[in-house]
Protein backbone atom coordinates (compact mmCIF):
# COMPACT_ATOMS: atom_id res chain seq x y z
CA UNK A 1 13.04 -12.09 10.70
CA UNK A 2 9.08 -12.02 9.44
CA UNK A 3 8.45 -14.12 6.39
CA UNK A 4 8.33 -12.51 3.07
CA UNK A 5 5.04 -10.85 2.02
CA UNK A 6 3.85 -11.63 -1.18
CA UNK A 7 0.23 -11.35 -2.58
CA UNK A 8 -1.71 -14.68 -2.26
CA UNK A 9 -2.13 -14.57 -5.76
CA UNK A 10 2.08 -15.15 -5.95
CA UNK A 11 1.71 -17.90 -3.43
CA UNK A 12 1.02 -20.22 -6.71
CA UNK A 13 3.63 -18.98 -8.75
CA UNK A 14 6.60 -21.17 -6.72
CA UNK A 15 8.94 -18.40 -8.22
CA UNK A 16 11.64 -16.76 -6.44
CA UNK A 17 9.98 -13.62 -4.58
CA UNK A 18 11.67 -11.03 -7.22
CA UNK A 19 10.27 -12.94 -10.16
CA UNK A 20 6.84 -13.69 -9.10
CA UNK A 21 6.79 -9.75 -8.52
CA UNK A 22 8.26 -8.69 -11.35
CA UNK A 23 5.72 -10.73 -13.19
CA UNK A 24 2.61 -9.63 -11.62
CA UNK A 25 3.62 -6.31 -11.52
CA UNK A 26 4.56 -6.29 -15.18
CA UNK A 27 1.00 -6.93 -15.96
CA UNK A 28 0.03 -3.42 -14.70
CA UNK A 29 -2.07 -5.10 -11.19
CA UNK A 30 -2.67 -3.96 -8.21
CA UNK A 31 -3.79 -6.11 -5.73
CA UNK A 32 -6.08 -5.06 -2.21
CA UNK A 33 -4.84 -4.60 0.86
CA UNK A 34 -4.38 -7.86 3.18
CA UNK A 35 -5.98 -7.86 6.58
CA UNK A 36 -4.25 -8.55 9.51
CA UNK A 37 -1.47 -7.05 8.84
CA UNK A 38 0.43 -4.57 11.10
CA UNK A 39 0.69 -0.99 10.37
CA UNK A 40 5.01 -2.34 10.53
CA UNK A 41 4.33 -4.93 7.98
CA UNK A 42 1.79 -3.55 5.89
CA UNK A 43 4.25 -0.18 5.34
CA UNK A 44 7.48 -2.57 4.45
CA UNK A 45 5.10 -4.93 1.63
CA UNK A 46 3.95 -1.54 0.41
CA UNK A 47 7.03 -0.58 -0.33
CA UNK A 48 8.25 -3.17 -1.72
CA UNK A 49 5.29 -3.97 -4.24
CA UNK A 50 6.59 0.02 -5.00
CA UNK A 51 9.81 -0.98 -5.73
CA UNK A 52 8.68 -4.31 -7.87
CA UNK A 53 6.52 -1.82 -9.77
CA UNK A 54 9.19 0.91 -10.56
CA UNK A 55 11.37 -1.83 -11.15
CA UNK A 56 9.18 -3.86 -13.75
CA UNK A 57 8.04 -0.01 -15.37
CA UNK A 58 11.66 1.05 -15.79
CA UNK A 59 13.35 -2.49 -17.16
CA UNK A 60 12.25 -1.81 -20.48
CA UNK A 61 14.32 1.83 -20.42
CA UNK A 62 17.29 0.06 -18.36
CA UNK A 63 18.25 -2.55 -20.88
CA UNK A 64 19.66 -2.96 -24.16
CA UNK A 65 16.79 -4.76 -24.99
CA UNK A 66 12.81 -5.41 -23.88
CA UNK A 67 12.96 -7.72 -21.31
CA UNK A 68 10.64 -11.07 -21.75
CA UNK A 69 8.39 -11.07 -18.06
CA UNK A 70 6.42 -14.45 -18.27
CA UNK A 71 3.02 -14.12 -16.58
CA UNK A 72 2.45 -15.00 -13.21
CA UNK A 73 1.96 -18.43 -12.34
CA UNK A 74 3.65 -20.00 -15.96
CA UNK A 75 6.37 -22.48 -14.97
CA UNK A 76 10.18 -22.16 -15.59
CA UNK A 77 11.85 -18.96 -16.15
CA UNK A 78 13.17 -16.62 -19.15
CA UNK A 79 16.34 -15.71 -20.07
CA UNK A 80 15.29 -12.29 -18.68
CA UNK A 81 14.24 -13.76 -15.34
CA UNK A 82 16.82 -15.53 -14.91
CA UNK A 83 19.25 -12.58 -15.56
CA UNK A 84 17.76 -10.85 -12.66
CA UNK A 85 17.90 -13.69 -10.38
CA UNK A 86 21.89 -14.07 -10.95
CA UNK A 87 22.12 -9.98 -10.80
CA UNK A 88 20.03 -10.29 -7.55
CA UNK A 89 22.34 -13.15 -6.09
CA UNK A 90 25.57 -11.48 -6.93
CA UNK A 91 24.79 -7.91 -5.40
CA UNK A 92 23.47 -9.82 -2.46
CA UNK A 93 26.30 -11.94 -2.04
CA UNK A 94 28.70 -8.54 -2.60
CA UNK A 95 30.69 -10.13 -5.89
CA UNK A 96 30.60 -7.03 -7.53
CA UNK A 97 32.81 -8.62 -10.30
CA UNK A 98 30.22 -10.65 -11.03
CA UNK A 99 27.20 -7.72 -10.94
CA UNK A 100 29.71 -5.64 -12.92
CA UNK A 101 29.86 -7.89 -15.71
CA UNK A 102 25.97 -8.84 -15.77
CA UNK A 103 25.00 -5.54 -16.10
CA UNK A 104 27.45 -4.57 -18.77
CA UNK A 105 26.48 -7.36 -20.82
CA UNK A 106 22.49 -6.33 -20.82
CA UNK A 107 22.12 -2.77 -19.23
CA UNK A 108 21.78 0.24 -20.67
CA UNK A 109 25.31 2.26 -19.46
CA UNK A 110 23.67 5.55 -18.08
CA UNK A 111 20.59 2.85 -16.49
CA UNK A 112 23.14 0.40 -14.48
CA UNK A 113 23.60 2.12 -11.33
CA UNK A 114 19.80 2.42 -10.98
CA UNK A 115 19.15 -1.02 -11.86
CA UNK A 116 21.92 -1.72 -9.69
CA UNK A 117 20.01 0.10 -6.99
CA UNK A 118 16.49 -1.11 -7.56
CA UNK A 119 17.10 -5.17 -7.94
CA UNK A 120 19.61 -4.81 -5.02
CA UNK A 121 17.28 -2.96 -2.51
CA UNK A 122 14.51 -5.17 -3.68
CA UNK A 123 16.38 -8.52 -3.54
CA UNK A 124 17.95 -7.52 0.13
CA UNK A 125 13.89 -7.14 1.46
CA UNK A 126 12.98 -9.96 0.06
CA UNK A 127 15.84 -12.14 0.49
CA UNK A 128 16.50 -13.72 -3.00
CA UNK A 129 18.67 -16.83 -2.54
């Protein structure tokens, strides 16, 4: 399996991949296309800088509350982050006991199947311990 593709900009961050997205795409950037990279490769990180961007655009409508996205490269995590990170971990891991009660504890109810959706998808391609 290819290694992750993240920005080199992310490289510093030393987040987990769904963070360090969710924070740079948060602050609205785009960053320019990477050379070398196969038509393959350079399809699947479009995508999934896509997906990060949806994602970090829709949060805000998804939960109860405004979530708290610490810029890119700040150390440690928020509450926020870290909420995604155990979502992301339990819907990779299948324990949808576990997903079910995270997202009815901070999700909007009409927004939890797509958040469901979006962190899970984007967790699975990045492959979020």
């Amino acid at each position: 399996m290819p290694a992750p593709l993240l920005a080199p900009e992310l490289d510093r961050d030393r987040q987990p991949p769904l963070i360090a997205l969710l924070r740079f795409h948060a602050l609205a950037c785009r960053t320019s296309p990477r050379a070398g990279l196969t038509p393959e490769d350079a399809a699947r990180a479009a995508a999934v800088e896509d997906m990060a961007l949806l994602l970090a655009r829709m949060l805000p409508v998804l939960l109860l509350r405004r979530p708290v996205l610490w810029r890119p490269g700040t150390a440690g995590r928020s509450f926020d982050e870290d909420w995604l990170l155990a979502l992301a971990r339990a819907l990779r891991a299948g324990d949808a006991d576990s997903a079910r009660f995270l997202l009815t504890r901070r999700a909007r109810p009409e927004g939890a199947a797509t958040l469901r959706m979006l962190v899970g998808d984007l967790a699975e391609r990045l492959d979020t311990n």
